[in-house]
N, C-alpha and C. Protein backbone atom coordinates (compact mmCIF):
# COMPACT_ATOMS: atom_id res chain seq x y z
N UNK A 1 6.70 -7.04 25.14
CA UNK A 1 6.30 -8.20 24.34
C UNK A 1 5.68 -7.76 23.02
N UNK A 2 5.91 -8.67 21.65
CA UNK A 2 5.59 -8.05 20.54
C UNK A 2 3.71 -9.13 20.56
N UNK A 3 3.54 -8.62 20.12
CA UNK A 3 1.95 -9.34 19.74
C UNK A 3 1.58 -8.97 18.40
N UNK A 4 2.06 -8.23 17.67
CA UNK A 4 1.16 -7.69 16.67
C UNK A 4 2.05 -7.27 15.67
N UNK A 5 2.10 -7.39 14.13
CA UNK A 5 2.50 -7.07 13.29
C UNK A 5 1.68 -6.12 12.35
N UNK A 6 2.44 -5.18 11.70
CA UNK A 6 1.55 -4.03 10.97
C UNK A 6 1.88 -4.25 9.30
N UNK A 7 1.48 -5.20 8.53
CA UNK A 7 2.38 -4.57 7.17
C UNK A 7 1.46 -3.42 6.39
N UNK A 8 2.42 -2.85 5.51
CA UNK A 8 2.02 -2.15 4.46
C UNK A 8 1.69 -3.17 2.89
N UNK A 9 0.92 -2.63 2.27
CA UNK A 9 0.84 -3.87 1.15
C UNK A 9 1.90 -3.37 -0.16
N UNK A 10 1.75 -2.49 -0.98
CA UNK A 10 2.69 -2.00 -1.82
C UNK A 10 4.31 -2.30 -1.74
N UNK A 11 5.05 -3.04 -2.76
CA UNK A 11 6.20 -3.43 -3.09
C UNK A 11 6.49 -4.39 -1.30
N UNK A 12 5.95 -4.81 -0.63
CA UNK A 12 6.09 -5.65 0.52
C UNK A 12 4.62 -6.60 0.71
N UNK A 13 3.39 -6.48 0.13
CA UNK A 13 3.02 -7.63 0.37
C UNK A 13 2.24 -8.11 -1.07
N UNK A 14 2.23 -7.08 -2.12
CA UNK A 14 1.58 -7.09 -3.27
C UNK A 14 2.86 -6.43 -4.43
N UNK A 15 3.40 -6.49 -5.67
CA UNK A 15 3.91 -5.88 -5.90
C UNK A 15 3.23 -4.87 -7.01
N UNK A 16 3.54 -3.15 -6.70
CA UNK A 16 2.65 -2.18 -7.30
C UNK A 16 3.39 -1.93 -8.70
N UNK A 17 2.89 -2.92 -9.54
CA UNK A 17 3.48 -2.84 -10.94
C UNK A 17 3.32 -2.06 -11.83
N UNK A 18 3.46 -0.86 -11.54
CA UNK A 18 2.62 0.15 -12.46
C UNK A 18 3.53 0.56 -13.76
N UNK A 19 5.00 -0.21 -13.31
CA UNK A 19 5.49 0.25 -14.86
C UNK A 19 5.98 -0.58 -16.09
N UNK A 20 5.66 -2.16 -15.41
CA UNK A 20 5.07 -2.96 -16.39
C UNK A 20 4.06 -3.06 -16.87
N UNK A 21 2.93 -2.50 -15.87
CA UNK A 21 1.64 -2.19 -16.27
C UNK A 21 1.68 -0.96 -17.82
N UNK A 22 2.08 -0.13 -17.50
CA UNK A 22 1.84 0.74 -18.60
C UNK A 22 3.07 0.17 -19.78
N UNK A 23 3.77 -0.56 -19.59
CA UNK A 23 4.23 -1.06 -20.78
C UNK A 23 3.67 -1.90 -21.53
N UNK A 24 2.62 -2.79 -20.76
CA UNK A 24 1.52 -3.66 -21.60
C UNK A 24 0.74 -2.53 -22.71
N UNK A 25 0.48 -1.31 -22.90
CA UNK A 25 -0.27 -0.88 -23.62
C UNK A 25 0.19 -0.69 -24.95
N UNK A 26 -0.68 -0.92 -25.83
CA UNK A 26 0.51 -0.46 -27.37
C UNK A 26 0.33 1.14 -27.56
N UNK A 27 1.06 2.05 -26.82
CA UNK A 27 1.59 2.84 -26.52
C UNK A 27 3.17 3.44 -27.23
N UNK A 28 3.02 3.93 -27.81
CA UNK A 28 4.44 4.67 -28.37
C UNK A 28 5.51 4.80 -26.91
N UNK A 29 6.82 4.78 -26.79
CA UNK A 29 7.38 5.29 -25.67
C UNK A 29 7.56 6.84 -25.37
N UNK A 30 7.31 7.53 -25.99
CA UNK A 30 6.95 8.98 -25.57
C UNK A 30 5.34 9.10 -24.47
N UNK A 31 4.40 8.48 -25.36
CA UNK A 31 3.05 8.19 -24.72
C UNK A 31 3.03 7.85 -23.77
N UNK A 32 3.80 6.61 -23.49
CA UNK A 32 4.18 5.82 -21.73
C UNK A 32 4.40 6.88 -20.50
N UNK A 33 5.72 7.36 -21.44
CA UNK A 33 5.89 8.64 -20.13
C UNK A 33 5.30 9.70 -19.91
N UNK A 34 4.79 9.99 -20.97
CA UNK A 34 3.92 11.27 -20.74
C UNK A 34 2.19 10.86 -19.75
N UNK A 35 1.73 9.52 -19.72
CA UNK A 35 1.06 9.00 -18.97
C UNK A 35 1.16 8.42 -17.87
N UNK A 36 2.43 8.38 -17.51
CA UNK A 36 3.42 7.94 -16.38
C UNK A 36 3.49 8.96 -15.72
N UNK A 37 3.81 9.93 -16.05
CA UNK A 37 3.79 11.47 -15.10
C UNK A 37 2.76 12.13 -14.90
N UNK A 38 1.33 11.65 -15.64
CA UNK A 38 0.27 12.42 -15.75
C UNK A 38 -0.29 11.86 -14.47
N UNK A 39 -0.16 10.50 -14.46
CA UNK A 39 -0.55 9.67 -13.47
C UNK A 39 0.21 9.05 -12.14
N UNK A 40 0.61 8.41 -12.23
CA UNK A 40 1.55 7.48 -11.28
C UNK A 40 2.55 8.56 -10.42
N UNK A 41 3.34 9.24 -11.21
CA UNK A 41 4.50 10.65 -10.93
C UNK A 41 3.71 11.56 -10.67
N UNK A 42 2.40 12.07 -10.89
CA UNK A 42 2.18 13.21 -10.02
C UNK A 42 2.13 13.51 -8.73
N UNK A 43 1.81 14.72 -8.52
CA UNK A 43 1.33 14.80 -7.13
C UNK A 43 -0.22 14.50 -6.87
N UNK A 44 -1.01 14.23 -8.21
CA UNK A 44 -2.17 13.99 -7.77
C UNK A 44 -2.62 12.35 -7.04
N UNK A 45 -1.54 11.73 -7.20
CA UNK A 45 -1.51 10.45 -6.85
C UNK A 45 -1.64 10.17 -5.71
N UNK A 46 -1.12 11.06 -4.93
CA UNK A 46 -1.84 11.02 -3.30
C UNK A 46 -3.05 11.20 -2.77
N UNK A 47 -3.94 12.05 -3.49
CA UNK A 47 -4.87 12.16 -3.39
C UNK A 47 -5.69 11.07 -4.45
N UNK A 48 -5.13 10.47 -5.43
CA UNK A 48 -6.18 9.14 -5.07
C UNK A 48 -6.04 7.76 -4.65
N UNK A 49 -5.04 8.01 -3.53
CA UNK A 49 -4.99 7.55 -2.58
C UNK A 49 -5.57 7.69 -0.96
N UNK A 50 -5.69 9.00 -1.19
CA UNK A 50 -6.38 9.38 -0.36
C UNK A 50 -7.92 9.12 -0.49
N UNK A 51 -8.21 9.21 -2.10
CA UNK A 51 -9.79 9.16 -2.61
C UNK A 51 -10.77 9.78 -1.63
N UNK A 52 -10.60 11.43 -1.53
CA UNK A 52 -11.75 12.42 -0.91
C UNK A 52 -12.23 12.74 -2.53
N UNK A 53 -11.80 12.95 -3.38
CA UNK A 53 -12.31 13.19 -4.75
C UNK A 53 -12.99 11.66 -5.06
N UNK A 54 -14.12 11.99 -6.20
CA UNK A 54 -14.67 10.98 -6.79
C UNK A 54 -13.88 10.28 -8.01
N UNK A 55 -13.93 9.23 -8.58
CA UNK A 55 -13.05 8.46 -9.17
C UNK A 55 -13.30 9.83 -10.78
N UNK A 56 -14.55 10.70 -11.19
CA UNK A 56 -14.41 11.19 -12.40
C UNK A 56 -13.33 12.40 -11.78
N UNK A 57 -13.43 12.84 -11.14
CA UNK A 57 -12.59 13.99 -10.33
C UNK A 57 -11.13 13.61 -10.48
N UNK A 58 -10.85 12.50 -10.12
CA UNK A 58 -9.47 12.76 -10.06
C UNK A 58 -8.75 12.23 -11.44
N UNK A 59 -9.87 11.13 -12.43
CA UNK A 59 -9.31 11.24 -13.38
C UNK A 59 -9.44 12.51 -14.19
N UNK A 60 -10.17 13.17 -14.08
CA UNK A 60 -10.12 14.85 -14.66
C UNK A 60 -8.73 15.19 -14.38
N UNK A 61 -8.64 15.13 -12.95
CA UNK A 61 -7.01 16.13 -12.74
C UNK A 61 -5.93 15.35 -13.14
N UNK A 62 -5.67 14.27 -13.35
CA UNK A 62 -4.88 13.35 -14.36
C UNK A 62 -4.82 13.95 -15.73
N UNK A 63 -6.12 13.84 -16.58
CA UNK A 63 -6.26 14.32 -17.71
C UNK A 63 -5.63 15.97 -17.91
N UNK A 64 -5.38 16.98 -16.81
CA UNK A 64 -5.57 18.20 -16.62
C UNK A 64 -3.94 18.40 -17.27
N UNK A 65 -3.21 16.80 -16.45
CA UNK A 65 -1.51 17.09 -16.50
C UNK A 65 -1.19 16.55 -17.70
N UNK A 66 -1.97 16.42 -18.83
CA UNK A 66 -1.56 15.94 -20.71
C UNK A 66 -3.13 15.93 -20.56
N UNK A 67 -3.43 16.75 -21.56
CA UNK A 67 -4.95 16.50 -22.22
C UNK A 67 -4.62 16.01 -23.08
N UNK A 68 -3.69 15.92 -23.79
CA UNK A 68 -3.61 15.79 -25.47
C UNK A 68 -3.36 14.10 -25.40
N UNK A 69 -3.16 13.37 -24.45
CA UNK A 69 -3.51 12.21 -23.89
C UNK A 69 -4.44 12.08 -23.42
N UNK A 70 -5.82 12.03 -23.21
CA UNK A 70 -7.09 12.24 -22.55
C UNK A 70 -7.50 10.47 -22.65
N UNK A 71 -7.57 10.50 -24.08
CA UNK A 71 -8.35 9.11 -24.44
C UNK A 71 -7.17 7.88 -23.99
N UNK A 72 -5.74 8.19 -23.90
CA UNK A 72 -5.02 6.89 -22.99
C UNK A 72 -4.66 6.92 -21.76
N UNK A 73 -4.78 7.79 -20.89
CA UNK A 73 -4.92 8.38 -19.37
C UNK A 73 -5.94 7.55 -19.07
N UNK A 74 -7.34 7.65 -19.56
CA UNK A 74 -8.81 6.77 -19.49
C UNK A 74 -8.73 5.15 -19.57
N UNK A 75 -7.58 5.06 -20.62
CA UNK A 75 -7.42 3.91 -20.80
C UNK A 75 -7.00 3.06 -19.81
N UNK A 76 -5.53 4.08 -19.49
CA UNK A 76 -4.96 3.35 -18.29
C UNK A 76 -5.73 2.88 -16.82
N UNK A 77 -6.34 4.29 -16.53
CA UNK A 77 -7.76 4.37 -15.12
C UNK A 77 -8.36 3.44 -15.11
N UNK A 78 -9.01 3.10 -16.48
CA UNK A 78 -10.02 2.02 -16.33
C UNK A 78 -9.83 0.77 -16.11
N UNK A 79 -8.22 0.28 -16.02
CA UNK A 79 -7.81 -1.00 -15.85
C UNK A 79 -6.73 -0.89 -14.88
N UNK A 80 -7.05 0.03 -14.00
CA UNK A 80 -5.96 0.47 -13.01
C UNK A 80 -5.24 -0.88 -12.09
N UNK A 81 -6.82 -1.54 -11.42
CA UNK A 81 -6.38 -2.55 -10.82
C UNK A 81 -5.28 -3.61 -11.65
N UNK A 82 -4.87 -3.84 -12.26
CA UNK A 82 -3.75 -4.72 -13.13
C UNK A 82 -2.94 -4.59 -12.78
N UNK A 83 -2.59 -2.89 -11.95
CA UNK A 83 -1.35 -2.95 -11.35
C UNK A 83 -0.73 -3.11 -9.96
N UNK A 84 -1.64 -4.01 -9.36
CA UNK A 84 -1.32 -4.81 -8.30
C UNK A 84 -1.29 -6.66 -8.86
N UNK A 85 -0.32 -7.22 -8.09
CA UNK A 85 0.23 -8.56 -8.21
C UNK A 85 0.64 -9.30 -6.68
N UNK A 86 -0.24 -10.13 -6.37
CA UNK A 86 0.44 -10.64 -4.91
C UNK A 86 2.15 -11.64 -5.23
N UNK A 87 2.60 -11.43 -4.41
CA UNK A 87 4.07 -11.94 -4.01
C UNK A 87 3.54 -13.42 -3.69
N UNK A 88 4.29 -14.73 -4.21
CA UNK A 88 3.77 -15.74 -4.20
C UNK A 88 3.97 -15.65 -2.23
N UNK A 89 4.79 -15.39 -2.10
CA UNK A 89 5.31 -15.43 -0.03
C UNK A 89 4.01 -14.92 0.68
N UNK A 90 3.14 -14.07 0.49
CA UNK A 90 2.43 -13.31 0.88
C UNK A 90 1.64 -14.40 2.16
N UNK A 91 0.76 -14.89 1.36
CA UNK A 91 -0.40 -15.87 1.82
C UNK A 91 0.52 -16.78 2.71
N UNK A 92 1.52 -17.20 2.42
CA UNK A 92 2.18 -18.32 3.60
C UNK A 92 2.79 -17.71 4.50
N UNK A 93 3.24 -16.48 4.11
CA UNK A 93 4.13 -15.82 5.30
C UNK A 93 3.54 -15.40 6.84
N UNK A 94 1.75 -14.77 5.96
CA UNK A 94 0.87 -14.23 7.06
C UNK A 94 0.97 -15.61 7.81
N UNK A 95 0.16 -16.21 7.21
CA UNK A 95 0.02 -17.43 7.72
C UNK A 95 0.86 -18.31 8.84
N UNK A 96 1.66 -18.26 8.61
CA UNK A 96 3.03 -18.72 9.35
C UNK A 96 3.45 -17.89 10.68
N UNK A 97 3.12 -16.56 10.32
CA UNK A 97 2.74 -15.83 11.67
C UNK A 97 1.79 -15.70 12.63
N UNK A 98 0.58 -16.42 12.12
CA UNK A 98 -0.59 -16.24 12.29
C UNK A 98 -0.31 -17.70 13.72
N UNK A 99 0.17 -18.54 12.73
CA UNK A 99 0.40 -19.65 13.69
C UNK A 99 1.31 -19.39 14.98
N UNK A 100 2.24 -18.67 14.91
CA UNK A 100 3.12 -18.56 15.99
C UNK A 100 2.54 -17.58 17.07
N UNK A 101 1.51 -17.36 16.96
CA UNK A 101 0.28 -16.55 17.96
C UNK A 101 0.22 -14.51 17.37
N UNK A 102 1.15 -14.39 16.31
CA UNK A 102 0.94 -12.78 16.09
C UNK A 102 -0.41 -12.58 15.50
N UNK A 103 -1.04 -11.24 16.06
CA UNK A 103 -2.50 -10.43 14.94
C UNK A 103 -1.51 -10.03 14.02
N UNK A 104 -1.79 -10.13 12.47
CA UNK A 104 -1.70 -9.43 11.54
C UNK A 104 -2.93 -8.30 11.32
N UNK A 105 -2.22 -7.16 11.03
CA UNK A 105 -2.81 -6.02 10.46
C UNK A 105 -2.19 -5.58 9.22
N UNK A 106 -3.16 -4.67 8.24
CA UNK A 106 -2.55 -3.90 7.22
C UNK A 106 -3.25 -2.40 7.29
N UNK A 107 -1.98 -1.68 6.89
CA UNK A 107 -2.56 -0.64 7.26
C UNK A 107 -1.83 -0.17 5.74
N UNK A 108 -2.19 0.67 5.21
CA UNK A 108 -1.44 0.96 2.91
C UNK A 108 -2.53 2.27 2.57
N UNK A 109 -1.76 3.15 2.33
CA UNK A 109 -2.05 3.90 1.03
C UNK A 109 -2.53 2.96 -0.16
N UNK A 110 -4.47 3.32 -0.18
CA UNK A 110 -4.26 2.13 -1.57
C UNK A 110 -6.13 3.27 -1.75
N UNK A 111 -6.03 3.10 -3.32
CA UNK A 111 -7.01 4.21 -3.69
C UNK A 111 -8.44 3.38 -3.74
N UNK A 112 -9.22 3.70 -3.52
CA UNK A 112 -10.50 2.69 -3.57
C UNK A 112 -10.94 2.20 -4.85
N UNK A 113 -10.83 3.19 -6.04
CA UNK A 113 -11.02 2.31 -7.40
C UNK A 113 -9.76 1.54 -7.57
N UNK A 114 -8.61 1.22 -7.18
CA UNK A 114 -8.16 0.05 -7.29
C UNK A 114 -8.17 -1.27 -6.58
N UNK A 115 -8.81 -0.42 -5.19
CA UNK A 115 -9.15 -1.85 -4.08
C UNK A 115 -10.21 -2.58 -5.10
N UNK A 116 -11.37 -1.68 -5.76
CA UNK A 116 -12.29 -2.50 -6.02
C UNK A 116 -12.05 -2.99 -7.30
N UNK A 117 -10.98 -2.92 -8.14
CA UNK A 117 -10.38 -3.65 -9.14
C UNK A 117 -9.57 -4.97 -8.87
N UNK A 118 -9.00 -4.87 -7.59
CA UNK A 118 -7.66 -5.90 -7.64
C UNK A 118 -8.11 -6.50 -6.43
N UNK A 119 -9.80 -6.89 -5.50
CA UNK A 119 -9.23 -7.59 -4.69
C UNK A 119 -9.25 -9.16 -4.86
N UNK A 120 -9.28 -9.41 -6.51
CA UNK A 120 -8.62 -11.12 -6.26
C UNK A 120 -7.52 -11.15 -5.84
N UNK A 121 -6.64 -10.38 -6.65
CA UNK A 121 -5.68 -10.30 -5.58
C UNK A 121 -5.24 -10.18 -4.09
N UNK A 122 -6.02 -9.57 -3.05
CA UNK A 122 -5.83 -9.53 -2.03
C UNK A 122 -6.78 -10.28 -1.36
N UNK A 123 -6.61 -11.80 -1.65
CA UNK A 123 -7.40 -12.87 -0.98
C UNK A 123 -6.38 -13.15 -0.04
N UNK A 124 -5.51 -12.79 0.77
CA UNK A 124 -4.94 -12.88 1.91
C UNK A 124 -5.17 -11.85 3.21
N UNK A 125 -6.02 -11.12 2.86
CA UNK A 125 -6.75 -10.25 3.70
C UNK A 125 -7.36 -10.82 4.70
N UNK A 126 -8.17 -12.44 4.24
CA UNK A 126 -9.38 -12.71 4.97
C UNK A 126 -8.34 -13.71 6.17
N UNK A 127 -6.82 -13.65 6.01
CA UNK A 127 -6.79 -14.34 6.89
C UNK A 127 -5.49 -13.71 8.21
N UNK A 128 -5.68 -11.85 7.86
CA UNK A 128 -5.34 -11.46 8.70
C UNK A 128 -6.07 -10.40 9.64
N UNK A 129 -6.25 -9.85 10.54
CA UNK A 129 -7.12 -10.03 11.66
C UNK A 129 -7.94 -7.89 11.52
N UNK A 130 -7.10 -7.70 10.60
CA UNK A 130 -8.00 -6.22 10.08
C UNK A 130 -7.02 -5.82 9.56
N UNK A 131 -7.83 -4.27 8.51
CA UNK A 131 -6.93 -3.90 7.76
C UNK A 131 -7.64 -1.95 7.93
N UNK A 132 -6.89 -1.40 7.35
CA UNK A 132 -7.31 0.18 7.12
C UNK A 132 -6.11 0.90 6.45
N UNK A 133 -7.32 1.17 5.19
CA UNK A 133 -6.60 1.48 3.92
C UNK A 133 -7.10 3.32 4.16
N UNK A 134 -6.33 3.75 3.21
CA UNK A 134 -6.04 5.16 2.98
C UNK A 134 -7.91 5.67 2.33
N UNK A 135 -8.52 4.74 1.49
CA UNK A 135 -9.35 5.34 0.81
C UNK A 135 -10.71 5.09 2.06
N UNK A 136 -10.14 4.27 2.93
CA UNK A 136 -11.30 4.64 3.53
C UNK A 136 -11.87 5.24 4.91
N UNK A 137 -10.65 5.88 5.03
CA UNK A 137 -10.56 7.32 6.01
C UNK A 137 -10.09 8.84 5.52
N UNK A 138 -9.67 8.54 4.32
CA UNK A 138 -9.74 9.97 4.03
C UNK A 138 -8.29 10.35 4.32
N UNK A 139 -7.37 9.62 5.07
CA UNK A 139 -5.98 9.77 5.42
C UNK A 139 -5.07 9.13 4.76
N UNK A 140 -3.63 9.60 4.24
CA UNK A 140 -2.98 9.10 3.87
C UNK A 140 -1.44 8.73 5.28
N UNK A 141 -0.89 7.75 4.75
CA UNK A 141 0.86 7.48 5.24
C UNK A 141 1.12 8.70 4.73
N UNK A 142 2.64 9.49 5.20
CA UNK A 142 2.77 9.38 6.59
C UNK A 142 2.27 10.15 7.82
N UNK A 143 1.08 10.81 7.34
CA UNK A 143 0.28 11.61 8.23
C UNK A 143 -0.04 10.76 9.55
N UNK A 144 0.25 11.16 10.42
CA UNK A 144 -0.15 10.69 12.29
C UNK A 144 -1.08 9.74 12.51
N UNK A 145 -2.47 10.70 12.00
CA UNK A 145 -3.68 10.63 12.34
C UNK A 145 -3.83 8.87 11.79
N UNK A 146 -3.67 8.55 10.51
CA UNK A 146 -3.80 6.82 10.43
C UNK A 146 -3.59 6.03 11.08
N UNK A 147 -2.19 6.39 11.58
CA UNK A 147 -1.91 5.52 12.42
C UNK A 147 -2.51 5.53 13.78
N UNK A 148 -2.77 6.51 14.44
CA UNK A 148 -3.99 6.45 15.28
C UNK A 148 -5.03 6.13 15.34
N UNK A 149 -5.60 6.19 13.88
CA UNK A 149 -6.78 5.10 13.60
C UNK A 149 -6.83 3.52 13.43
N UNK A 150 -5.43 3.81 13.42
CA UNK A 150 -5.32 1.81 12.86
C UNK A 150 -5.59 1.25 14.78
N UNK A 151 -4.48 2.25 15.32
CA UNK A 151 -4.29 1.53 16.66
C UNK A 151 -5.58 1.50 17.34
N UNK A 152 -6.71 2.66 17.57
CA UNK A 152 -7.49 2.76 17.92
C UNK A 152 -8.40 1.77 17.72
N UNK A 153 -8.39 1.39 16.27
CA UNK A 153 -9.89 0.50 15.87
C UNK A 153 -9.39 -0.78 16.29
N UNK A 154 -8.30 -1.37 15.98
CA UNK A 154 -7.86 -2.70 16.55
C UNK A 154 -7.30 -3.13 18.41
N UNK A 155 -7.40 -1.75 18.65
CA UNK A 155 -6.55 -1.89 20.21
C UNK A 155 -5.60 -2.30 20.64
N UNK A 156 -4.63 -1.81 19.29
CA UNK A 156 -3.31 -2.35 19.18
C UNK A 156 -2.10 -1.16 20.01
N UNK A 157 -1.43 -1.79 21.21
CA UNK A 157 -0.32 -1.17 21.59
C UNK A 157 0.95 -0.40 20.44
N UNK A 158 1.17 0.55 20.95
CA UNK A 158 2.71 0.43 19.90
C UNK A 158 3.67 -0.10 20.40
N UNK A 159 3.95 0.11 21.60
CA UNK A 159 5.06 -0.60 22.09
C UNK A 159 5.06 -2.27 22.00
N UNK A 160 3.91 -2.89 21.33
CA UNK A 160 3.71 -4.49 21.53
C UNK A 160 3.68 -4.56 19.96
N UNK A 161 4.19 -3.43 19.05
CA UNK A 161 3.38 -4.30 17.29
C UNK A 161 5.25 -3.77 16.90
N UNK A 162 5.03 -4.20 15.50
CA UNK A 162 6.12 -3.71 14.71
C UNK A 162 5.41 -3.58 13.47
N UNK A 163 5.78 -2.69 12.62
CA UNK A 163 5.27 -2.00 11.39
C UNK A 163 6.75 -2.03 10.14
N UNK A 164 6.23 -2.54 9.09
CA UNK A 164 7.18 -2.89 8.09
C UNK A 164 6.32 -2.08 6.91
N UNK A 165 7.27 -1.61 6.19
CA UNK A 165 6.92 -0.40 4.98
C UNK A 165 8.30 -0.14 4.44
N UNK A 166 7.99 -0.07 2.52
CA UNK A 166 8.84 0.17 2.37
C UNK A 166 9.65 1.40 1.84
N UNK A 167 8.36 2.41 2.49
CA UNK A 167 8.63 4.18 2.32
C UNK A 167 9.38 4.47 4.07
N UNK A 168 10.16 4.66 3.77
CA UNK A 168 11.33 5.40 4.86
C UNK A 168 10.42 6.44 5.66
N UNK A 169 9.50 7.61 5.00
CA UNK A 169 9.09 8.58 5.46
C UNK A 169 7.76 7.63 6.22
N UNK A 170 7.40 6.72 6.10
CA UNK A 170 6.21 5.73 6.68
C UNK A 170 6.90 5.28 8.18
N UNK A 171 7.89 4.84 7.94
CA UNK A 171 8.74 4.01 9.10
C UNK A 171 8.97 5.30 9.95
N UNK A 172 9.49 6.14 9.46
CA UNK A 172 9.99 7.43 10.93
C UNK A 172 8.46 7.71 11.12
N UNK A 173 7.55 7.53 10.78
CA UNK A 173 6.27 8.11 11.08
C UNK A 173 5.92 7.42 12.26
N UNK A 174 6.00 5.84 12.16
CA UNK A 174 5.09 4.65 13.01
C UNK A 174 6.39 5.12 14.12
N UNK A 175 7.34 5.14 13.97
CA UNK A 175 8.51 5.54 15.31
C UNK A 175 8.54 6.35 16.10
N UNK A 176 7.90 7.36 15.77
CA UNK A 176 7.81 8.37 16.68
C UNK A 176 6.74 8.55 17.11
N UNK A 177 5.22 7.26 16.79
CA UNK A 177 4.33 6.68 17.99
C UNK A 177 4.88 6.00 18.77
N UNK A 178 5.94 5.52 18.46
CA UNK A 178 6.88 4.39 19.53
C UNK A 178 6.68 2.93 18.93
N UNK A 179 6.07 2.82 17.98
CA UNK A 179 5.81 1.77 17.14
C UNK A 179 7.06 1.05 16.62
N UNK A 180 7.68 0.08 16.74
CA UNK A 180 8.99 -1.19 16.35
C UNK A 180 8.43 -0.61 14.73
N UNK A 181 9.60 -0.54 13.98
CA UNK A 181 9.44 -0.35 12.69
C UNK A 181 10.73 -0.99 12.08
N UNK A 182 10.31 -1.76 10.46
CA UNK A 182 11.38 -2.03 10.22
C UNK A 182 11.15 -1.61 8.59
N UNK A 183 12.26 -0.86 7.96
CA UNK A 183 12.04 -0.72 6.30
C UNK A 183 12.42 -1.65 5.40
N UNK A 184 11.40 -2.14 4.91
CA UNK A 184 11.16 -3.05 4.11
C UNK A 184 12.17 -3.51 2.64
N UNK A 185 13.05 -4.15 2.50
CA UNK A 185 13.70 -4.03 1.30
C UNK A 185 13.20 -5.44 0.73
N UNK A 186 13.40 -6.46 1.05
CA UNK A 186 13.23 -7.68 0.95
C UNK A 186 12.40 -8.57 2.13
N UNK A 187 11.83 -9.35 1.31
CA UNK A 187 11.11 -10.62 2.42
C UNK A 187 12.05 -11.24 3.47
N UNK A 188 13.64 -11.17 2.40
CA UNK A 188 14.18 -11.82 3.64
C UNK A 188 15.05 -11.39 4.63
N UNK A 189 15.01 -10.22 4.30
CA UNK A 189 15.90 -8.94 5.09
C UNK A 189 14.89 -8.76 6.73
N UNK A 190 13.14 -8.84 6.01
CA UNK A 190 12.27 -8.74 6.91
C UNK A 190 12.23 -9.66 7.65
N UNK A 191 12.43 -10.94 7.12
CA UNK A 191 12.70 -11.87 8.51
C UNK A 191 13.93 -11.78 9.45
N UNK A 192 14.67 -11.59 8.80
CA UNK A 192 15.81 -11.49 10.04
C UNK A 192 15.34 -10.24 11.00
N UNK A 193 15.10 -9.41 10.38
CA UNK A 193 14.69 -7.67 11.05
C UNK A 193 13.79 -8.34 12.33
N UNK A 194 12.81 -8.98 12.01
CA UNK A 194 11.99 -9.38 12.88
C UNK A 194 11.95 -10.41 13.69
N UNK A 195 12.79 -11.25 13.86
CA UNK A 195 13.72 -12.28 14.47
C UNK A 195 14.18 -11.42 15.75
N UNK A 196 15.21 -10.56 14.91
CA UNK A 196 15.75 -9.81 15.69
C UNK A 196 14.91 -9.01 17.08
N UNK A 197 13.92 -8.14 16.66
CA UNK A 197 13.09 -7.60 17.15
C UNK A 197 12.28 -8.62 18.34
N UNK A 198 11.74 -9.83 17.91
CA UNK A 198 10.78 -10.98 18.67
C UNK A 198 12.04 -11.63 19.69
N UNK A 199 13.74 -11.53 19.48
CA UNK A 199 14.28 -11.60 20.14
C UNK A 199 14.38 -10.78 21.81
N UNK A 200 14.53 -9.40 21.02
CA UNK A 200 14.83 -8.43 21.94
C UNK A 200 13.15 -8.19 22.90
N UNK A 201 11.83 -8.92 22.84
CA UNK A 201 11.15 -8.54 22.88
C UNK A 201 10.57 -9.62 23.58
């Protein structure tokens, strides 16, 4: 029996606009990309997602990958949250599940100076039943260990939830806890996926 749904928030319940975001800046298009890779495209991006570094720390190692961009790297950081946007579906969708008796959970890679930028945006939080984000365990997707924390703190079965994400390497992760997983392309791809699944289940 399914009881429990897992989403991820990025491009499935918020969309992570980070490259309309940096096109809002009056920015030359050389500048864009060269702050696009300093930031967003690195590899340091996991780690502030992870956020074990302090928010000056990791914009340092941002700054490290274009100094000669220093002062619009800063720019971008400081208004980071902008680049989250809720999906108008979001809030009714939980909702709509909420009614048909499922716990919603979220479980996302999401960095803590942007949680604490963007959560007007994530005013659909308060009406699903917990959440555990990357910045505040120190763990990122698709490492194990999260997902053992998610299940642990909520007392959520795997064999009773399904987990929707729309990183591939996320989905084989929650699967081989035995966790129902479905990869995320569309809202409405996800309903049928999960139809399907509450069928067989």
């Amino acid at each position: 029996m399914i009881n429990t749904i897992i989403f991820d928030l990025g491009m499935v319940l918020v969309n992570f606009r980070w490259h309309d975001f940096i096109e809002e800046f009056d920015f030359t298009k050389e500048v864009k990309e060269a702050v696009s890779k300093a930031m967003v495209q690195s590899k340091e991006w996991n780690e502030f997602d992870r956020s074990l570094l302090s928010d000056e720390e990791i914009l340092s190692s941002f700054i490290r990958n274009a100094p000669e961009y220093e002062k619009e790297i800063a720019e971008v950081f400081q208004n980071i949250g902008n680049t989250v946007a809720t999906y108008d579906y979001t809030k009714p969708w939980i909702q709509e599940l909420k009614k048909k008796g499922y716990k919603i959970y979220i479980l996302s890679n999401y960095p803590r100076r942007t949680y604490d930028l963007s959560k007007k945006q994530l005013d659909f939080l308060e009406v699903c039943d917990g959440a555990l984000f990357s910045f505040e365990v120190k763990k990122i997707k698709p490492e194990e260990e999260i997902f053992h924390l998610l299940l642990d703190k909520y007392n959520i079965k795997s064999e009773e939830a399904v987990f929707l994400d729309d990183n591939i390497n996320n989905i084989e992760a929650a699967q081989k806890l035995g966790i129902h997983s479905i990869h995320f392309t569309t809202r409405d791809n996800a309903v049928q996926e999960l139809n399907k699944i509450f069928r067989q289940f």
